[in-house]
C-alpha atoms as a PDB file:
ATOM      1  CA  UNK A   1       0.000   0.000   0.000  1.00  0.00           C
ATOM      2  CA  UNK A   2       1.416   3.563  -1.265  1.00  0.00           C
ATOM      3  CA  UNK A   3       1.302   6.557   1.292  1.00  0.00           C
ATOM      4  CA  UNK A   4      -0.675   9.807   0.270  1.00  0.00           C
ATOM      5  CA  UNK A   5       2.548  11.224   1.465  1.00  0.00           C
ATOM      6  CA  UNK A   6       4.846   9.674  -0.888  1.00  0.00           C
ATOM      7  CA  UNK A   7       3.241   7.876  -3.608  1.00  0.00           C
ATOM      8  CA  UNK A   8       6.823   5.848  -4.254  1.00  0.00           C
ATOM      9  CA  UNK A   9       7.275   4.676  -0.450  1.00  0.00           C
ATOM     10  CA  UNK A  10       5.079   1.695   1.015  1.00  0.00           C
ATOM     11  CA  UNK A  11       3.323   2.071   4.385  1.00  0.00           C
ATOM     12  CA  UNK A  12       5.025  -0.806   5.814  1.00  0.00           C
ATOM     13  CA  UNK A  13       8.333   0.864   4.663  1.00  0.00           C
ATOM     14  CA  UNK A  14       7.759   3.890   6.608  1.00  0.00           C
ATOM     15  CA  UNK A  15       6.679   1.991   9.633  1.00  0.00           C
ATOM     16  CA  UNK A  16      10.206   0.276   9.392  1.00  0.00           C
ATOM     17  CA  UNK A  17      11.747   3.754   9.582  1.00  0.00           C
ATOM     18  CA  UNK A  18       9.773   4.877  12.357  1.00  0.00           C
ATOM     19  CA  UNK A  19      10.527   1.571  13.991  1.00  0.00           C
ATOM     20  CA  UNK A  20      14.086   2.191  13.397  1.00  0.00           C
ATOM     21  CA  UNK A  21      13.848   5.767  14.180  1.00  0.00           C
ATOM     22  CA  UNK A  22      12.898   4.697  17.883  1.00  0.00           C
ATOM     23  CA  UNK A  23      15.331   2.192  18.499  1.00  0.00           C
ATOM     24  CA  UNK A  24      18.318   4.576  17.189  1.00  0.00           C
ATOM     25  CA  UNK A  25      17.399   7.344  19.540  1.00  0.00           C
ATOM     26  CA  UNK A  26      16.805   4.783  22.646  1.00  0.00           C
ATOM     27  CA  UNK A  27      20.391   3.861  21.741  1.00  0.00           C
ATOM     28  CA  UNK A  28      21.847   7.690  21.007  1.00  0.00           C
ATOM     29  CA  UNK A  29      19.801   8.531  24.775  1.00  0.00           C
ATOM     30  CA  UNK A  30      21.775   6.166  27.113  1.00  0.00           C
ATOM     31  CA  UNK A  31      25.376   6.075  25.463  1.00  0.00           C
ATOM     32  CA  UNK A  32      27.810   8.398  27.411  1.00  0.00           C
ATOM     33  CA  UNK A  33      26.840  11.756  26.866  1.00  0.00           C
ATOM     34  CA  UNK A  34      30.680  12.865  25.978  1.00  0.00           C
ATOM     35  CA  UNK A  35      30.071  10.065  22.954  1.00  0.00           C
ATOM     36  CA  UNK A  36      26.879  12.202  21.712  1.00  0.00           C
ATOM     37  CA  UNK A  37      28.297  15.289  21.854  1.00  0.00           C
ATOM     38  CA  UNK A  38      30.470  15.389  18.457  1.00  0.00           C
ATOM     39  CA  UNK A  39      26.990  14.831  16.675  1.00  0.00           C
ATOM     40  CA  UNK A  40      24.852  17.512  18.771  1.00  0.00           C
ATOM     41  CA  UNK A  41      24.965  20.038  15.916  1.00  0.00           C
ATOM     42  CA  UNK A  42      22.320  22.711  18.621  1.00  0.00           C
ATOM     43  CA  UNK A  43      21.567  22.435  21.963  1.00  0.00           C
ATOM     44  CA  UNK A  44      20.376  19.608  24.134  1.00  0.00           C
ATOM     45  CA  UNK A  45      16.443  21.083  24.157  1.00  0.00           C
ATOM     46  CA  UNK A  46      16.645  21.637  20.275  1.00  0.00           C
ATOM     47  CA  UNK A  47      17.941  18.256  19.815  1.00  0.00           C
ATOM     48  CA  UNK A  48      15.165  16.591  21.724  1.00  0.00           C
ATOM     49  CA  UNK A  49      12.461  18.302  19.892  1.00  0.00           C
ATOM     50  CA  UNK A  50      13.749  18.224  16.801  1.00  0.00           C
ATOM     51  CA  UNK A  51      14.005  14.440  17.002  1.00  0.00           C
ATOM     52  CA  UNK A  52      10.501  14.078  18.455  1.00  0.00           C
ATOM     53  CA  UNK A  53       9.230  16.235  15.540  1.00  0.00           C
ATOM     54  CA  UNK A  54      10.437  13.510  13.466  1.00  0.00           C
ATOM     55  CA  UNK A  55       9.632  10.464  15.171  1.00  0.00           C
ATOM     56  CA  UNK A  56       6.133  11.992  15.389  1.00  0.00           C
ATOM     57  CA  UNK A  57       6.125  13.232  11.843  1.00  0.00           C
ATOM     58  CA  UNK A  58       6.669   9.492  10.878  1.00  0.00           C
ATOM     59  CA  UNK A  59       4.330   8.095  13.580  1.00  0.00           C
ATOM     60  CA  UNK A  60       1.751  10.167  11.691  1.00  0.00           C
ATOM     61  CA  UNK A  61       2.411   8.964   8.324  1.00  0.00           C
ATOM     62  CA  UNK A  62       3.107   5.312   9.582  1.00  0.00           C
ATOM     63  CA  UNK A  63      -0.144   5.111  11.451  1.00  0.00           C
ATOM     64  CA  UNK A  64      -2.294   7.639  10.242  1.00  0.00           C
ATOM     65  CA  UNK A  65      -5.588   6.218  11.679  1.00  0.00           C
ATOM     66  CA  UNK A  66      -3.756   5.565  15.565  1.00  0.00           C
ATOM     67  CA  UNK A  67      -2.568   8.999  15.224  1.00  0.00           C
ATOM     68  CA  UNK A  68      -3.650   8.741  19.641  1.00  0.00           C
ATOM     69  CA  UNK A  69      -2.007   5.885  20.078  1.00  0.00           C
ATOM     70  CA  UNK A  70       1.018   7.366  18.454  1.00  0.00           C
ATOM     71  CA  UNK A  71       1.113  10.946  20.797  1.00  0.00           C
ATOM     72  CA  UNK A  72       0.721   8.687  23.843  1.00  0.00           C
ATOM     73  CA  UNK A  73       3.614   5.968  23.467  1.00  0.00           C
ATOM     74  CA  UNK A  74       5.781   8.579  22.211  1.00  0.00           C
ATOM     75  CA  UNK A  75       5.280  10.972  25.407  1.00  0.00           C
ATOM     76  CA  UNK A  76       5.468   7.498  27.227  1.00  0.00           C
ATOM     77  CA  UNK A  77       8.559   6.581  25.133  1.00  0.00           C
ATOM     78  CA  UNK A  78       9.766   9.978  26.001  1.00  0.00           C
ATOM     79  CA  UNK A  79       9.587   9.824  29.926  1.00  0.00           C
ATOM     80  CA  UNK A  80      10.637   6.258  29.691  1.00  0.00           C
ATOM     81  CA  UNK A  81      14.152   7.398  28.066  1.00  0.00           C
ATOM     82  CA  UNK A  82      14.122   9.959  30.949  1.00  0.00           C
ATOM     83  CA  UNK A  83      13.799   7.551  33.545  1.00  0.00           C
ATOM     84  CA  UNK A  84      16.220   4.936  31.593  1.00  0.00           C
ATOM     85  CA  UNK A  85      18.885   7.877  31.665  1.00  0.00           C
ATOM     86  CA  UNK A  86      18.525   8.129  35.803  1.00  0.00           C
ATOM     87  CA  UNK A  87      20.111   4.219  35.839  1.00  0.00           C
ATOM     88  CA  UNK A  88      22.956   4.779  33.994  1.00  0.00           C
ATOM     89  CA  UNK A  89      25.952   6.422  35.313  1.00  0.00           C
ATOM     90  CA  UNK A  90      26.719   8.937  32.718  1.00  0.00           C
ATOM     91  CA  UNK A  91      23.790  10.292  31.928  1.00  0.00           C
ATOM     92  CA  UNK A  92      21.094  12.293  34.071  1.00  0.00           C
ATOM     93  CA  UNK A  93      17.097  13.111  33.511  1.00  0.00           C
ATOM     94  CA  UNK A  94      15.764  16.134  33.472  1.00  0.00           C
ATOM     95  CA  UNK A  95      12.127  16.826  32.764  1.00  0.00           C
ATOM     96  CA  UNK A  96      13.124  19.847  30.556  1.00  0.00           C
ATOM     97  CA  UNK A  97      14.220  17.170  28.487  1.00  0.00           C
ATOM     98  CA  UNK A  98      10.461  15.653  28.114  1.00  0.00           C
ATOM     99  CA  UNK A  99       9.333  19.108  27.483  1.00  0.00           C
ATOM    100  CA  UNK A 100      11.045  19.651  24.999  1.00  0.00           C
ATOM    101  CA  UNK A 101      10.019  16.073  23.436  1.00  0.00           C
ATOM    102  CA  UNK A 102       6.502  16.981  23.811  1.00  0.00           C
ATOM    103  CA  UNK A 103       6.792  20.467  22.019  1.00  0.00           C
ATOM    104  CA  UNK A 104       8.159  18.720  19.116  1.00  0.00           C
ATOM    105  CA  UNK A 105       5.505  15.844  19.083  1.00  0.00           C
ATOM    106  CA  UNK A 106       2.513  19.188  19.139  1.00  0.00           C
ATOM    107  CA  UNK A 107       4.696  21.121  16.397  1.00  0.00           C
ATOM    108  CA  UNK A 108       5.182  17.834  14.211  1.00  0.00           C
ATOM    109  CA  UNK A 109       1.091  17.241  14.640  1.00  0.00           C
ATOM    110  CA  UNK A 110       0.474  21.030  13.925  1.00  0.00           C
ATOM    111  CA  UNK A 111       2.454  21.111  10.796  1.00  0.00           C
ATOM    112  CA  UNK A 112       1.181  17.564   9.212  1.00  0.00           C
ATOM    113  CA  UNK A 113      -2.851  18.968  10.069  1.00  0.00           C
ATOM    114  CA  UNK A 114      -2.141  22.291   8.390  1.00  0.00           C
ATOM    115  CA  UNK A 115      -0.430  20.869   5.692  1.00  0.00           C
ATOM    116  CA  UNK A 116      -3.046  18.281   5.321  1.00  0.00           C
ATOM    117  CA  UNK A 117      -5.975  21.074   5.218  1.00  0.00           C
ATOM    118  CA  UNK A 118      -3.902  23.132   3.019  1.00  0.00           C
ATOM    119  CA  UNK A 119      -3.149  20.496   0.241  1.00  0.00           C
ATOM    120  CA  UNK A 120      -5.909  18.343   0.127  1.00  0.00           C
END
């Protein structure tokens, strides 16, 4: 099945992606943070948002009809990293951090909507 999105990618391709998308930033969350930092190109509050604007950008377009389901696991998914971070030695939660998530899961939803009212 083709995505309105993009005609030339399948669904279950972009729900690979997404799925892929998750694990990578579980993994980039609880290495050392002195390993992350050569690839933080802004700062740490950008970085979260920006990468919950995309998980949530392709959480949309993977599951367009869960679009709920989607918002919730991925604020779950984003205090879960928070509270994964307070077990490890080298890293340390903040709840600024989940902020920030959230922002970029409302922007990411905001955008897709408008665009979605605007194009179609």
């Amino acid at each position: 099945m083709k995505t309105p999105v993009f005609p030339f990618v399948s669904l279950s391709h972009l729900r690979i992606l997404f799925w892929v998308a998750l694990a990578g930033l579980l993994t980039l969350a609880l290495l050392p943070s002195n390993m992350v930092q050569d690839v933080m190109l802004f700062s740490d509050k950008v970085m979260h948002a920006l990468a919950f604007f995309v998980l949530a950008t392709l959480g949309y377009w993977s599951y367009p009809k869960h679009i709920l389901y989607v918002i919730g696991g991925l604020l779950i998914y984003g205090a879960f990293i928070e509270f994964f971070q307070a077990l490890t030695e080298t890293r340390a939660p903040e709840w600024g951090d989940w902020l920030a998530d959230s922002l970029g899961i409302i922007t990411a939803l905001f955008l897709v909507r408008l665009r979605r009212s605007l194009f179609q």
